[in-house]
Protein backbone atom coordinates (compact mmCIF):
# COMPACT_ATOMS: atom_id res chain seq x y z
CA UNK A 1 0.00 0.00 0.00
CA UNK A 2 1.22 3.27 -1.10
CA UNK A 3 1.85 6.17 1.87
CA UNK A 4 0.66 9.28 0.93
CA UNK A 5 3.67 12.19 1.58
CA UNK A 6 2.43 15.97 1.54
CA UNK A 7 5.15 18.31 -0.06
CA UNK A 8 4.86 21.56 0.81
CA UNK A 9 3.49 23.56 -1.69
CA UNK A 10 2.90 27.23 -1.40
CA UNK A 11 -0.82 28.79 -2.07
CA UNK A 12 -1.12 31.54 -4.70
CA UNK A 13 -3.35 33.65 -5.52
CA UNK A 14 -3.47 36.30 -8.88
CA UNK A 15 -5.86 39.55 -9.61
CA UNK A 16 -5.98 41.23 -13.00
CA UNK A 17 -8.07 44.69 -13.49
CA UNK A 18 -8.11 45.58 -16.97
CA UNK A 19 -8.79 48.69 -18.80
CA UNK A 20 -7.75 51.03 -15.79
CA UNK A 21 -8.05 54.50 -17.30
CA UNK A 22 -4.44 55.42 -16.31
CA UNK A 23 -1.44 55.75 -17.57
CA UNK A 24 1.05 52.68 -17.30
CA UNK A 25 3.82 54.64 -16.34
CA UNK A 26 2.00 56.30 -13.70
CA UNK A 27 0.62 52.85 -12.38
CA UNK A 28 3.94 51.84 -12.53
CA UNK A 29 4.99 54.33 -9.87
CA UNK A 30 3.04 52.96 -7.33
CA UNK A 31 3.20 49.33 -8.25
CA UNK A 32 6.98 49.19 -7.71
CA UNK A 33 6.17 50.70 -3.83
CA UNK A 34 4.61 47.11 -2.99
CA UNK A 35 6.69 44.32 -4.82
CA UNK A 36 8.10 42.26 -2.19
CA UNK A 37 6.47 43.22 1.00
CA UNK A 38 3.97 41.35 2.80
CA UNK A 39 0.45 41.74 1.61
CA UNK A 40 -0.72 43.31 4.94
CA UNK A 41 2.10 45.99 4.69
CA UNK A 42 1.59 46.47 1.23
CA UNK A 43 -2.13 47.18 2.14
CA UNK A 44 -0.96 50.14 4.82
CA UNK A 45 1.31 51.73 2.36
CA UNK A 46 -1.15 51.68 -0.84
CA UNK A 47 -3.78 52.97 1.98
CA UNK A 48 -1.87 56.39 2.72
CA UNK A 49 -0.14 56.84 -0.81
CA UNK A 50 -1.49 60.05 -2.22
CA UNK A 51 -1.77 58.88 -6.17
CA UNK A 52 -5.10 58.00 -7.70
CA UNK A 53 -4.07 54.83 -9.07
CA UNK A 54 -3.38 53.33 -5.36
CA UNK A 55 -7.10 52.48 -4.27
CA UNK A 56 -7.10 50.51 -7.80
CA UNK A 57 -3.93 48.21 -7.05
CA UNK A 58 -5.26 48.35 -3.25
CA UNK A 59 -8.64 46.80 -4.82
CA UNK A 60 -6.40 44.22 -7.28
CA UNK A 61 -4.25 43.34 -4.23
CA UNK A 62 -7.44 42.69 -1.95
CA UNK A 63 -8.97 40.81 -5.04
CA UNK A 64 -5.56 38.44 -5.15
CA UNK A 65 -5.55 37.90 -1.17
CA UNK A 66 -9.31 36.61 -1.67
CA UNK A 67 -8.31 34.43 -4.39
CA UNK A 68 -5.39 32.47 -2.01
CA UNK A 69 -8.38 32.16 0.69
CA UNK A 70 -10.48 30.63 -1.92
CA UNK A 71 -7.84 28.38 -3.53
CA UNK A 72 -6.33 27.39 0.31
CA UNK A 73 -10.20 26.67 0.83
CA UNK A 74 -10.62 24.42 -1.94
CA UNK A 75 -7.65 22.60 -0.94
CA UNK A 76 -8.94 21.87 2.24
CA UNK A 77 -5.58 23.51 3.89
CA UNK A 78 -5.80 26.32 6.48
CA UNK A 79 -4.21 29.62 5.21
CA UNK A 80 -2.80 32.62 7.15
CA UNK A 81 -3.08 35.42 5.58
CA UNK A 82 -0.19 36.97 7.69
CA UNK A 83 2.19 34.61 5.76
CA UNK A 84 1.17 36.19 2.13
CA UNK A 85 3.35 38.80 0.30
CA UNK A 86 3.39 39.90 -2.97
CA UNK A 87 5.57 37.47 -5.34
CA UNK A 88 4.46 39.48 -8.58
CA UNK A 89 3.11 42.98 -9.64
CA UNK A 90 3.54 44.53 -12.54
CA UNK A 91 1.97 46.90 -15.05
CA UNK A 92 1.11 46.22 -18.37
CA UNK A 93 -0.46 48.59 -21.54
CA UNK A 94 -4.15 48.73 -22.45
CA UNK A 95 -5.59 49.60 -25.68
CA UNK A 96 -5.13 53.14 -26.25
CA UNK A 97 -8.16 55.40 -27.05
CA UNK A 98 -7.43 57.88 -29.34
CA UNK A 99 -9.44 61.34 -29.97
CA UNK A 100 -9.41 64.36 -31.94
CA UNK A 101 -9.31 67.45 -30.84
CA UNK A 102 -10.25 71.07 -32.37
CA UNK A 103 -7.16 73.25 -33.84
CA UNK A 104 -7.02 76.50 -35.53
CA UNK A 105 -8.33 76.44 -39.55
CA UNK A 106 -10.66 73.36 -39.20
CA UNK A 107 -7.79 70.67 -38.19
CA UNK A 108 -7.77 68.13 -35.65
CA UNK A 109 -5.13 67.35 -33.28
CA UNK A 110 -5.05 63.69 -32.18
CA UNK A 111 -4.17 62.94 -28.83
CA UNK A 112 -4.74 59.44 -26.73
CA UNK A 113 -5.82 58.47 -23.65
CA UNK A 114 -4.06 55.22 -22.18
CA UNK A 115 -5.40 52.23 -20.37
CA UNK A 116 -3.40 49.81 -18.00
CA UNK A 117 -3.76 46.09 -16.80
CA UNK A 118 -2.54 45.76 -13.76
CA UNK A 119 -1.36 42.20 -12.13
CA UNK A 120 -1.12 41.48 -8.83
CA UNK A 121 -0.04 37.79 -6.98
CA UNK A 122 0.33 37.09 -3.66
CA UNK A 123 2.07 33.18 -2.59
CA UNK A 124 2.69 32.00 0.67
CA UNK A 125 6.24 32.09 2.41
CA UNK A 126 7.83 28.74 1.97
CA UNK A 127 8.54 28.22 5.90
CA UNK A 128 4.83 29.21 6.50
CA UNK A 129 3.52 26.32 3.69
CA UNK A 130 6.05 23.71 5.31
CA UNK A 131 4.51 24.46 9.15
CA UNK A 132 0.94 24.28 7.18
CA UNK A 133 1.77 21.21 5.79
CA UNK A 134 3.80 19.97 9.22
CA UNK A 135 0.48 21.17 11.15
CA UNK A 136 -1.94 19.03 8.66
CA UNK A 137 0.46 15.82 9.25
CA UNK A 138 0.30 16.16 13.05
CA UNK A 139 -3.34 16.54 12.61
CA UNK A 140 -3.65 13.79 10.56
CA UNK A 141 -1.72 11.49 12.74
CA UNK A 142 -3.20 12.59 16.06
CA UNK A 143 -6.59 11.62 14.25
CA UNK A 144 -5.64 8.71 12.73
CA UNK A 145 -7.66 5.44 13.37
CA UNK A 146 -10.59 8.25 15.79
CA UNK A 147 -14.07 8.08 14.38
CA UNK A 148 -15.91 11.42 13.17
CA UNK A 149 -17.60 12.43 16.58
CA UNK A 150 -14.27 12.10 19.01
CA UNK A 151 -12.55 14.07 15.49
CA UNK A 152 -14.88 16.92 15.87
CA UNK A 153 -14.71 17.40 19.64
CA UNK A 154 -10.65 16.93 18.84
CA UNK A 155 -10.86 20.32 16.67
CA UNK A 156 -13.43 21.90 18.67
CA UNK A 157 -11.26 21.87 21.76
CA UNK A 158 -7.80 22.89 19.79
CA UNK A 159 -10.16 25.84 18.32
CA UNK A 160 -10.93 26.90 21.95
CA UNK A 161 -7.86 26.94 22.96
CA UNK A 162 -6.26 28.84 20.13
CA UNK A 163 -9.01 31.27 20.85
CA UNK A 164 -8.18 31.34 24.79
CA UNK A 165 -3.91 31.81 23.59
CA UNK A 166 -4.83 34.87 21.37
CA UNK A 167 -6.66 36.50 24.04
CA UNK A 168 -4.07 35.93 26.41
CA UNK A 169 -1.29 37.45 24.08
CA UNK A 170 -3.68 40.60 23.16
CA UNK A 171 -4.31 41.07 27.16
């Protein structure tokens, strides 16, 4: 009989808005402010950055974080979202909208008006998906061979006193 082995694999998650009416370069500016950090400190710094484009990455970035959630979900593995950052941003060009206006003597100047798709993914910190992955073996082990009543009063208790150890630490 084959043994099943977990490998720890780390949880993405990936946003896209399209067609932001911005320029690229501009979205660019305030993209490169969040690459890298961890999703809850890239949240406080898009939060209190004074460009208009910020409140669309924030959205993109929120969108991405709810994605992980989800996909972590589907899995059936528990996620913290503490243990997120952002493995990718970046900024790429929209269609371009181009317009005409009025000039002197019945010409038209042309001028355009540029979109941006912006790209946002946030993964899990390797240490943080091997002591998910060490947490679901120890779990799996310490139920092994327990039928499903004695299982859920198992997780009920360990839930209660999580609870008790994060009131303990806020106090």
């Amino acid at each position: 009989m084959a043994t099943a082995t977990i490998t720890p694999s780390q949880i993405e998650g990936l946003a896209q808005a399209k067609f932001i009416r911005v320029s690229p370069q501009k979205a660019r500016l305030v993209v490169d402010l969040i690459r890298g950090q961890r999703a809850e400190d890239a949240l406080q710094t898009l939060r209190f950055t004074k460009k208009r484009i910020a409140r669309e990455v924030e959205k993109t970035l929120r969108s991405a974080i709810a994605n992980a959630e989800r996909k972590a979900e589907d899995a059936g593995a528990s996620l913290d979202v503490d243990g997120l950052f952002v493995s990718r941003c970046f900024v790429n060009e929209g269609p371009r909208w181009k317009r005409m206006r009025p000039a002197p003597m019945g010409r038209g100047f042309r001028y355009q008006k540029r979109t941006a798709h912006i790209v946002v993914g946030v993964a899990e910190h390797t240490r943080a998906a091997e002591s998910r992955v060490a947490a679901a073996v120890a779990e799996a082990e310490a139920s092994k061979g327990v039928k499903g009543a004695v299982r859920k009063a198992r997780k009920a208790l360990e839930k209660r006193a999580k609870e008790t150890e994060k009131l303990r630490k806020k106090k």
